[in-house]
Protein backbone atom coordinates (compact mmCIF):
# COMPACT_ATOMS: atom_id res chain seq x y z
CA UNK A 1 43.46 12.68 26.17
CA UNK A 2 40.77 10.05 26.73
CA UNK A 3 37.66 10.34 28.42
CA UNK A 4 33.95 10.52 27.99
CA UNK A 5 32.34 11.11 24.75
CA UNK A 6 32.71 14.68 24.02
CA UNK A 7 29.53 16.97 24.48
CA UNK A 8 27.05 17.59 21.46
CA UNK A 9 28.86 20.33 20.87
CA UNK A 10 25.72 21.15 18.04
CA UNK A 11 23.67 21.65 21.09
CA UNK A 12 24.98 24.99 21.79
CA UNK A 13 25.59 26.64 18.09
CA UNK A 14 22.83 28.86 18.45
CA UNK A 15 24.92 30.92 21.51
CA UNK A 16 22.38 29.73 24.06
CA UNK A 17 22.48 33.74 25.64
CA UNK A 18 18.91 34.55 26.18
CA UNK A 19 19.40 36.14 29.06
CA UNK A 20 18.94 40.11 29.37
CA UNK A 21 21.62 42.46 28.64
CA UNK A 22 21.40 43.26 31.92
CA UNK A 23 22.22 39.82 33.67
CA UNK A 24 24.88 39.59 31.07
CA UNK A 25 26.94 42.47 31.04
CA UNK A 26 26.90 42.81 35.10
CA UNK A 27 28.22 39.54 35.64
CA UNK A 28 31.79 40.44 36.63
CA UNK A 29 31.12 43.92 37.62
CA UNK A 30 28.88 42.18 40.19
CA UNK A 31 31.36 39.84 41.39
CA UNK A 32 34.29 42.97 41.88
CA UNK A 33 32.28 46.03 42.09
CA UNK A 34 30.13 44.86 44.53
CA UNK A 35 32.39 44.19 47.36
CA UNK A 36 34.26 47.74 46.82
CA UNK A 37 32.49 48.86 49.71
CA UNK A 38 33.11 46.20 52.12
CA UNK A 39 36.23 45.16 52.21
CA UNK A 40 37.41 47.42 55.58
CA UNK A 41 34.53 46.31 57.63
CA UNK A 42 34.87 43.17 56.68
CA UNK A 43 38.29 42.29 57.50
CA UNK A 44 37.69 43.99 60.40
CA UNK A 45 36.19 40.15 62.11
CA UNK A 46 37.99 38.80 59.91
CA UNK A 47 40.24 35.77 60.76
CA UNK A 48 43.78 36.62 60.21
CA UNK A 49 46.96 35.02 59.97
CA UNK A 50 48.79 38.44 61.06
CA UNK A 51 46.45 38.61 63.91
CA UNK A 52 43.25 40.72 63.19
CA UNK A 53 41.72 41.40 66.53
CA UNK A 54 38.86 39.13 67.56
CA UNK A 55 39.53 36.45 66.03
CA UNK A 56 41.30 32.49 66.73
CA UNK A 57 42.44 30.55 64.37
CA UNK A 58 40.60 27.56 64.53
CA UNK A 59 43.01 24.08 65.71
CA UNK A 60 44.94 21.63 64.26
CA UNK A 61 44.85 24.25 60.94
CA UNK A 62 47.44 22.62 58.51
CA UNK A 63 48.92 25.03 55.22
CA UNK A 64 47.49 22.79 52.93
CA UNK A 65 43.66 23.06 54.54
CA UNK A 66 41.59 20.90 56.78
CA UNK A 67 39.56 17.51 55.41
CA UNK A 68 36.48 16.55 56.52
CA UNK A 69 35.39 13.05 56.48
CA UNK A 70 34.72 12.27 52.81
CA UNK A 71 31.30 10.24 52.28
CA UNK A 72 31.82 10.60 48.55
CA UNK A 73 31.59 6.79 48.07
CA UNK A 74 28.46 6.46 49.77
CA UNK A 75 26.43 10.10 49.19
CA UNK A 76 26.92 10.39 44.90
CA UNK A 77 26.52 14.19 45.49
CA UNK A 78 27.94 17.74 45.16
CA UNK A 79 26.77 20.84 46.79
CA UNK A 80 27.66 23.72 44.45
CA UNK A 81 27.70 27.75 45.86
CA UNK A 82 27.91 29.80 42.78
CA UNK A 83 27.02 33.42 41.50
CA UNK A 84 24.02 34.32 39.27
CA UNK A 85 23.60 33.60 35.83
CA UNK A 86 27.13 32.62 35.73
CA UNK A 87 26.65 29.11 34.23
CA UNK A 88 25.54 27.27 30.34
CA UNK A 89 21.23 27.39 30.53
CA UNK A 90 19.74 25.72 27.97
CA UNK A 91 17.74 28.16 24.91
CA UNK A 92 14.26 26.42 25.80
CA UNK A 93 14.39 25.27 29.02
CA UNK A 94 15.84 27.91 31.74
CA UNK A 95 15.61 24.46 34.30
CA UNK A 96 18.07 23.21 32.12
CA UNK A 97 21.78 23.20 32.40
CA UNK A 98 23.33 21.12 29.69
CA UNK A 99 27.09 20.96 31.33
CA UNK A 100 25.73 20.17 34.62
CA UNK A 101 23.12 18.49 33.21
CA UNK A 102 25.46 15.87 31.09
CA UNK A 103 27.86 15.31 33.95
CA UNK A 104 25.29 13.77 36.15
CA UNK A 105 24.46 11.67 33.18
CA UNK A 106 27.77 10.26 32.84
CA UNK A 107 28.75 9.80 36.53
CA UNK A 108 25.77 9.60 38.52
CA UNK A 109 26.00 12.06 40.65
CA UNK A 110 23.36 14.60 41.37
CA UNK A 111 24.66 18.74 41.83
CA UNK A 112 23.16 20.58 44.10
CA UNK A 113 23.58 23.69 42.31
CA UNK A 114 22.71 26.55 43.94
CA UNK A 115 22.84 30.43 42.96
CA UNK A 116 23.11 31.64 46.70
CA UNK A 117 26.47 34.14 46.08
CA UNK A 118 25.94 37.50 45.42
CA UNK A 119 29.07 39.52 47.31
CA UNK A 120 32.05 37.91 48.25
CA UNK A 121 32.31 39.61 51.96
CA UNK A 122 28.97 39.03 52.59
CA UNK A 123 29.82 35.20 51.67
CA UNK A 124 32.83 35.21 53.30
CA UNK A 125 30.74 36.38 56.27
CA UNK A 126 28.26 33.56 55.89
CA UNK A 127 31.09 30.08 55.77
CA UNK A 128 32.93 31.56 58.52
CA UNK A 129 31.28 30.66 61.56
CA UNK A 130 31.30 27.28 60.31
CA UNK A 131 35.15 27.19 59.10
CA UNK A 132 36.26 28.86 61.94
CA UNK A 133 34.97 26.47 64.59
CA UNK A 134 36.09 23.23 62.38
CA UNK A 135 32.68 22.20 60.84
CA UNK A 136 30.81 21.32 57.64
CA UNK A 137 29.45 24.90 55.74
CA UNK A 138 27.00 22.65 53.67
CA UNK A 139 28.73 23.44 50.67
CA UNK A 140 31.61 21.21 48.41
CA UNK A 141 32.43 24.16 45.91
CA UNK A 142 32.05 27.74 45.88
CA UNK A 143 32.88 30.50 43.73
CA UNK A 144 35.40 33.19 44.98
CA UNK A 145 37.27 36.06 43.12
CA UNK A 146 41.00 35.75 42.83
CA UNK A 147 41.55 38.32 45.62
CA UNK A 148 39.55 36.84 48.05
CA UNK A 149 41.56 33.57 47.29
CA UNK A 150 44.66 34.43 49.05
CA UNK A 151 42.31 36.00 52.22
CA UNK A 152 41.31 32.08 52.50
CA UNK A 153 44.64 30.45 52.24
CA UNK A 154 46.16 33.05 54.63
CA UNK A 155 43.33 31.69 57.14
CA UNK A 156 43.76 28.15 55.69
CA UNK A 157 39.97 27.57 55.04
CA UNK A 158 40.31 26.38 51.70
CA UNK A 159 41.63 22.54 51.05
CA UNK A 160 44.38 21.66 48.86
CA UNK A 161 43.40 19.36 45.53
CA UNK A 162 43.87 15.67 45.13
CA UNK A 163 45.31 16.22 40.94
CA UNK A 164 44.75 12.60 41.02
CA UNK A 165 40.90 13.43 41.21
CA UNK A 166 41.45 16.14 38.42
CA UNK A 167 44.15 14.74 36.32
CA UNK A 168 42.92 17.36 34.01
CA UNK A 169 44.35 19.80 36.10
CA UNK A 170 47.67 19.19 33.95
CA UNK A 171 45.97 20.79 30.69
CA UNK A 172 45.08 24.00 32.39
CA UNK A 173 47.30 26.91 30.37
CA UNK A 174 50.14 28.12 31.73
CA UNK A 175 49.14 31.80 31.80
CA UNK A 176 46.53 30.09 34.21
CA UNK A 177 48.84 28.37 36.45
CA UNK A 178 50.63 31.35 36.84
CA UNK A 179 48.77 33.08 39.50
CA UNK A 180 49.61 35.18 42.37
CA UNK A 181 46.86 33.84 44.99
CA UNK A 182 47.85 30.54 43.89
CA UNK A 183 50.96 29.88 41.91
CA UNK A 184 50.16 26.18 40.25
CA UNK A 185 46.82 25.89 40.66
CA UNK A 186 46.93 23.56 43.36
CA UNK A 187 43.81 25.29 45.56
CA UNK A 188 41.58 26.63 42.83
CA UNK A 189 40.35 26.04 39.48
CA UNK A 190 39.11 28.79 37.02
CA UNK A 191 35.49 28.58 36.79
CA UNK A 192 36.00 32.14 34.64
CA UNK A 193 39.17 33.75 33.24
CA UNK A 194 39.63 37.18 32.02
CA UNK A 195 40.76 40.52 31.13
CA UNK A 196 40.45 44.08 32.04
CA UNK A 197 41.40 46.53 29.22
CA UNK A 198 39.93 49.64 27.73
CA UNK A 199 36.97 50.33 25.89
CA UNK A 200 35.98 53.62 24.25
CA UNK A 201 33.32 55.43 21.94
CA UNK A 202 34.44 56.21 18.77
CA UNK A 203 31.95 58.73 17.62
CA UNK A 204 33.12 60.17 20.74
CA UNK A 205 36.64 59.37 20.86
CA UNK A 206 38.08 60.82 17.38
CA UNK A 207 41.75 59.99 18.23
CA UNK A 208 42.29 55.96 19.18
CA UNK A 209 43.35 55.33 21.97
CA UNK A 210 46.79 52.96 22.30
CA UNK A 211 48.03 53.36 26.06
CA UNK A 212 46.49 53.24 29.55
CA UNK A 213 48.35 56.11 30.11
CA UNK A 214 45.96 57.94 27.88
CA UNK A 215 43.71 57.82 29.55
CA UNK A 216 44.65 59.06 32.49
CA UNK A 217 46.14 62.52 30.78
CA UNK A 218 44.84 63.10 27.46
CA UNK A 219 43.22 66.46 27.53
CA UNK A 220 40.82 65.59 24.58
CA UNK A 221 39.38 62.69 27.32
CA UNK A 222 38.91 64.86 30.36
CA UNK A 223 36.05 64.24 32.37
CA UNK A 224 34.83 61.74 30.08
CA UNK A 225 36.57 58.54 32.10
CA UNK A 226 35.24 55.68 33.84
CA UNK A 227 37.49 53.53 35.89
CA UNK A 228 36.17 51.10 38.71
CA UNK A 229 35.52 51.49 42.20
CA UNK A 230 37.14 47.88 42.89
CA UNK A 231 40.77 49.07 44.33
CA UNK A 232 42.28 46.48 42.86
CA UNK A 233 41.45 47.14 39.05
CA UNK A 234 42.18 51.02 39.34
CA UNK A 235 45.17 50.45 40.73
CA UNK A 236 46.48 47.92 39.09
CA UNK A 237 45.66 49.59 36.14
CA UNK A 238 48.00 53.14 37.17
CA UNK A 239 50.66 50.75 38.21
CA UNK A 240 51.05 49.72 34.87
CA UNK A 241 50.70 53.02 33.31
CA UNK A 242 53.36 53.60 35.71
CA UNK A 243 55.66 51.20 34.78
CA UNK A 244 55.45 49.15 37.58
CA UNK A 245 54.43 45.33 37.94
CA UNK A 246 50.71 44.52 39.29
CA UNK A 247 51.92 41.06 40.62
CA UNK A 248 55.01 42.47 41.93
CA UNK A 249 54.86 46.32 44.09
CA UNK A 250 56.03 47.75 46.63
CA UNK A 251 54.47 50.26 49.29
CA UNK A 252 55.63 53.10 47.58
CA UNK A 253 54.52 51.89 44.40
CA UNK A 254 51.04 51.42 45.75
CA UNK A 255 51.53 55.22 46.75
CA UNK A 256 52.47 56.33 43.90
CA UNK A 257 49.98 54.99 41.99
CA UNK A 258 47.18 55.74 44.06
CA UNK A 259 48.66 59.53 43.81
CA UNK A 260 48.59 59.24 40.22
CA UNK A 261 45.06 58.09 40.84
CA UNK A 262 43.91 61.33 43.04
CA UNK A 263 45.77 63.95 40.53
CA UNK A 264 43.51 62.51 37.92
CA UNK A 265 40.40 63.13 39.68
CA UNK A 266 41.40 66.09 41.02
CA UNK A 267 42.02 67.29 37.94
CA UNK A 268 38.55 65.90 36.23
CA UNK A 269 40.18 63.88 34.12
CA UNK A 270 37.98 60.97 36.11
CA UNK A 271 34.10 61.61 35.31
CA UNK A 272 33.34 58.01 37.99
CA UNK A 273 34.29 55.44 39.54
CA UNK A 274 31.88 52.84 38.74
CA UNK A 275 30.92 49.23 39.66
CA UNK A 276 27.81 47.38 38.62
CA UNK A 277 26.47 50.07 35.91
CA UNK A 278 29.73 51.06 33.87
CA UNK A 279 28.47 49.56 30.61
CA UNK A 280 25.18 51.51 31.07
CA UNK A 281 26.84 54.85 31.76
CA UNK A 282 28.97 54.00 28.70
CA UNK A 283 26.26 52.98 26.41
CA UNK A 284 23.82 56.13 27.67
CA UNK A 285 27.51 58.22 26.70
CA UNK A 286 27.80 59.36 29.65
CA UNK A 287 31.43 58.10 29.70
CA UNK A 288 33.51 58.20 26.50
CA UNK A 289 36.33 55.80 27.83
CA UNK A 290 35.89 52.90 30.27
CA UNK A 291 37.77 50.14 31.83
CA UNK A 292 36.38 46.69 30.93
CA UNK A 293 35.93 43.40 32.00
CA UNK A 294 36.53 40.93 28.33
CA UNK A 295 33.46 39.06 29.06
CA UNK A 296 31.59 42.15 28.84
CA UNK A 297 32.65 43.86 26.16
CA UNK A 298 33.24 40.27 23.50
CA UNK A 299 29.27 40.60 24.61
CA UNK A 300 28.22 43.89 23.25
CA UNK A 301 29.64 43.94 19.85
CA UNK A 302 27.79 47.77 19.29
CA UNK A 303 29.14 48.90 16.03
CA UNK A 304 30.69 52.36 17.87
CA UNK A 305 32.77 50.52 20.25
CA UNK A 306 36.55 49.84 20.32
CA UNK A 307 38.59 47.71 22.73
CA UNK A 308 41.89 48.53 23.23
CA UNK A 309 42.50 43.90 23.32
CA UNK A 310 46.84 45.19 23.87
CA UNK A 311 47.71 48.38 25.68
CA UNK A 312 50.73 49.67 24.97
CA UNK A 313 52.19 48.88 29.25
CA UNK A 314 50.06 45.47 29.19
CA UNK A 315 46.78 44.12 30.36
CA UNK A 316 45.04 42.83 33.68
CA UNK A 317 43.88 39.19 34.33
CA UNK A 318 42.09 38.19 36.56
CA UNK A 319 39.87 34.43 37.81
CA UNK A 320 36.80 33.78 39.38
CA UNK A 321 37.42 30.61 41.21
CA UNK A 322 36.10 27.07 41.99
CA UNK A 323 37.39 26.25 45.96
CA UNK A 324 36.46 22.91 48.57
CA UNK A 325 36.42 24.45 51.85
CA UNK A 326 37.83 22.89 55.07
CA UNK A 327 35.62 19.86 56.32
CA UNK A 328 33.36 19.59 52.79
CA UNK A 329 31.01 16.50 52.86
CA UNK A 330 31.77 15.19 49.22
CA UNK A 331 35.30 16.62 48.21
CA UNK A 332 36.17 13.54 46.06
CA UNK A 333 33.13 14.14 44.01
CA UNK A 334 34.09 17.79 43.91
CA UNK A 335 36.97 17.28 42.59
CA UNK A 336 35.43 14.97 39.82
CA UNK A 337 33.07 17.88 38.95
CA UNK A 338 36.02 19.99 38.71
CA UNK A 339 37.83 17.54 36.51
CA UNK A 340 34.98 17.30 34.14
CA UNK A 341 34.85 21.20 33.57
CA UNK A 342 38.55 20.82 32.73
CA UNK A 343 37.53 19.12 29.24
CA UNK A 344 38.10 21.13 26.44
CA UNK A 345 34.56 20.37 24.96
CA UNK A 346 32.95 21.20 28.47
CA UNK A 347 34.97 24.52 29.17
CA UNK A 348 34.44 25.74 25.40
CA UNK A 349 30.37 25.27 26.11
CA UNK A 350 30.85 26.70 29.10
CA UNK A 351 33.06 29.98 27.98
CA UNK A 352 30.65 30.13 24.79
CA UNK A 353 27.81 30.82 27.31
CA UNK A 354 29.61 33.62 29.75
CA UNK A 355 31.77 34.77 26.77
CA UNK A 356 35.26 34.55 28.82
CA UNK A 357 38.81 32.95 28.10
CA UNK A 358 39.25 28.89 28.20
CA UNK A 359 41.75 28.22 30.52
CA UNK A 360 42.58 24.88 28.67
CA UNK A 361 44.29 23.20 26.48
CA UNK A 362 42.23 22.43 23.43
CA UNK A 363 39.50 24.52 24.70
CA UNK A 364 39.97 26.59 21.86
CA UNK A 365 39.96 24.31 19.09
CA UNK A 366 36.70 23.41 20.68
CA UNK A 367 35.64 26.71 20.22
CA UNK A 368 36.21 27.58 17.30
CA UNK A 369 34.19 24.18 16.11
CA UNK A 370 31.43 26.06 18.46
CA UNK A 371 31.58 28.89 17.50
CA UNK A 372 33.60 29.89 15.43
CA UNK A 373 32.51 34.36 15.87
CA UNK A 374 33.47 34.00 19.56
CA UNK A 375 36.45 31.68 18.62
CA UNK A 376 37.62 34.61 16.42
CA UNK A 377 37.29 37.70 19.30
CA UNK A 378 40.54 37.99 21.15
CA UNK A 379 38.84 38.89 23.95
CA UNK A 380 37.39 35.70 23.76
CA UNK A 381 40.58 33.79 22.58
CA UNK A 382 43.61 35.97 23.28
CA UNK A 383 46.41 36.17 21.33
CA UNK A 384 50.13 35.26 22.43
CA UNK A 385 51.11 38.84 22.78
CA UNK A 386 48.19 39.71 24.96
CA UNK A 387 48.62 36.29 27.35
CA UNK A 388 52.18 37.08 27.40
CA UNK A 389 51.55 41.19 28.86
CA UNK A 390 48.59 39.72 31.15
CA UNK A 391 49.40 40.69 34.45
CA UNK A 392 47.33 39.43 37.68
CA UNK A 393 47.39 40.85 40.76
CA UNK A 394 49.31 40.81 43.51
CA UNK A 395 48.16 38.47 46.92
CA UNK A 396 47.99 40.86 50.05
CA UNK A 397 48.05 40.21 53.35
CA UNK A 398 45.04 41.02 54.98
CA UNK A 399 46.23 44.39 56.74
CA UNK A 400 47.07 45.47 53.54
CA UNK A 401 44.24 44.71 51.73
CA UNK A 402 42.13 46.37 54.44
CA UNK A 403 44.84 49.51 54.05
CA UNK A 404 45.38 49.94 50.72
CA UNK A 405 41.40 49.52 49.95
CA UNK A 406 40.69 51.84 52.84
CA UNK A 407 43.10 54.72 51.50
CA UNK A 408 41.85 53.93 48.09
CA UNK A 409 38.22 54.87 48.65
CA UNK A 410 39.22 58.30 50.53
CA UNK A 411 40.39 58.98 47.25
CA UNK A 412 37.39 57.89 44.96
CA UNK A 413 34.49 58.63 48.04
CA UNK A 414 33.16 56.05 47.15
């Protein structure tokens, strides 16, 4: 494909990840753990399609979302909501992000790029007084997690993409189109892509471990389990140990697993469920066997741990996503930003930097010319088998989300 001059890819060789451990390894257990908790009271106000009490869906909404007027031709600008630590920061200069930094260079316009997100209900909470009575929130992307996508569409605050703004939307991979908030891509755009597998001690763990199922009924491993207090991880995860599909259950599937769920607790097979510290409690040795997020894990490279990159019943995906709300100031130039972080030199410097999967084409080949030790982690750059068993999870309606994450935390008390 043609473009830009590719990025000094020599620039980043050295890893660029100066951060602390701790900033590192939290970053997606921040993003999913963190809004365990909030999910019931939050879609309590919430706006809602199937008609959540107290709340009006604002006028005129359209399925495909609601467009502002677009001063993108006049205002060179992009307002960008993200998370923490989640982006490419240069090894001498924290002020620095080389990306961001490059695609100003090459287009002229300046990113407002702002690390205001720290809980997605509590940001959700924030745009929605704005969205909901048909106005500007200030902000022409934001980062949201793959659940909370379909909670936006279902309230139409999110707009549908012009692909002729982001014509490198056709390179994204199709494991990556192939999402259950948003089959085709045609609302979001990864700004992270991963996995959720196992991870386990071996000086603790004497027998490896092959299955998910394993783990929740090998006596050798009882009471020395981690799994996460985010509903949709645990239980996604006993679906498949179940046999069922993530992307694809019924009711009684969901009950069923979230039985299977309770029986291992109650039998103290489960020692917690965690959010934001599982890697600590696992490194301390508290916990023997833990789920984990890729990103995490391709980070830590301690000399005792094993990742289980294939269970036997399949893996979990999941995105952190890259949304214009309703009524955005700039959306053309949003969707030029976007575009540019659809290169395959800019999305391997990226993933390099926060250690999780490119989600396209030829991102991988950039990679490898990268860095060719993250290039060779399949955690990192997943094989065909692993893409192929990568299940995502399924979108719920809001009264189910609010249901199933309610029933799920009488089980963990958390």
């Amino acid at each position: 494909m043609t473009g830009p001059d590719p990025l000094d890819l020599a620039r980043f060789t050295n890893r660029t990840r100066l951060r602390s451990t701790a900033s590192r390894v939290s970053r997606r257990a921040l993003l999913r753990g963190a809004t365990a908790g909030g999910l019931a009271v939050a879609g309590a106000s919430a706006l809602s399609a199937c008609g959540v009490q107290g709340h009006v869906v604002p006028p005129g909404a359209q399925e495909t979302g609601q467009p502002g007027h677009d001063y993108s031709d006049t205002e060179k600008k992009v307002v960008f909501a993200n998370w923490p630590a989640y982006i490419d920061v240069d090894a001498k200069d924290p002020n620095k992000r080389p990306t961001l930094d490059r695609f100003e260079k090459e287009t002229g316009i300046q990113v407002q790029y702002l690390e205001v997100i720290n809980d997605n209900n509590d940001w959700y909470t924030k745009v929605d007084p704005s969205l909901v009575k048909g106005v500007d929130t200030g902000y022409d992307i934001m980062v949201v997690s793959d659940y909370m996508v379909a909670k936006y569409r279902a309230y139409d605050y999110i707009q549908e993409l012009d692909l002729a703004n982001v014509p490198n939307h056709a390179h994204l991979l199709p494991s990556v189109l192939h999402d259950p908030t948003d089959a085709g891509r045609r609302y979001t755009v990864p700004w992270a892509y991963g996995y959720t597998t196992i991870a386990y001690n071996k000086n603790l763990v004497k027998q490896p471990i092959t299955s998910i199922a394993e783990i929740f009924t090998r006596p050798d491993l009882h009471g020395k389990v981690s799994l996460f207090a985010e509903m949709e991880d645990t239980v996604a995860l006993a679906l498949l140990a179940l046999g069922y599909d993530p992307e694809k259950f019924t009711d009684a599937q969901f009950n069923k697993s979230l039985e299977y769920v309770r029986k291992a607790k109650a039998a103290g097979q489960i020692r917690a469920f965690t959010g934001n510290d599982y890697l600590s409690d696992f490194q301390q040795g508290n916990t023997a066997v833990t789920m984990a997020y890729s990103g995490d894990v391709a980070q830590l490279g301690k000399p005792n741990l094993v990742t289980v990159d294939l269970p036997k019943e399949g893996l979990l995906s999941w995105s952190d996503n890259c949304v214009i709300p309703n009524f955005a100031r700039h959306k053309t130039n949003a969707e030029k930003l976007l575009n540019y972080y659809l290169r395959p030199d800019v999305a391997a410097a990226l993933d390099d930097y926060i250690d999780y999967i490119p989600s396209v084409e030829g991102a991988d080949v950039a990679l490898r010319a990268l860095d060719p030790q993250a290039a060779a982690s399949p955690l990192i750059v997943p094989t065909k088998q692993m893409e192929a068993k990568a299940r995502g999870f399924m979108a719920l309606t809001v009264d189910q989300l609010n249901d199933y994450t309610g029933r799920f935390q009488q089980v963990t008390g958390q």
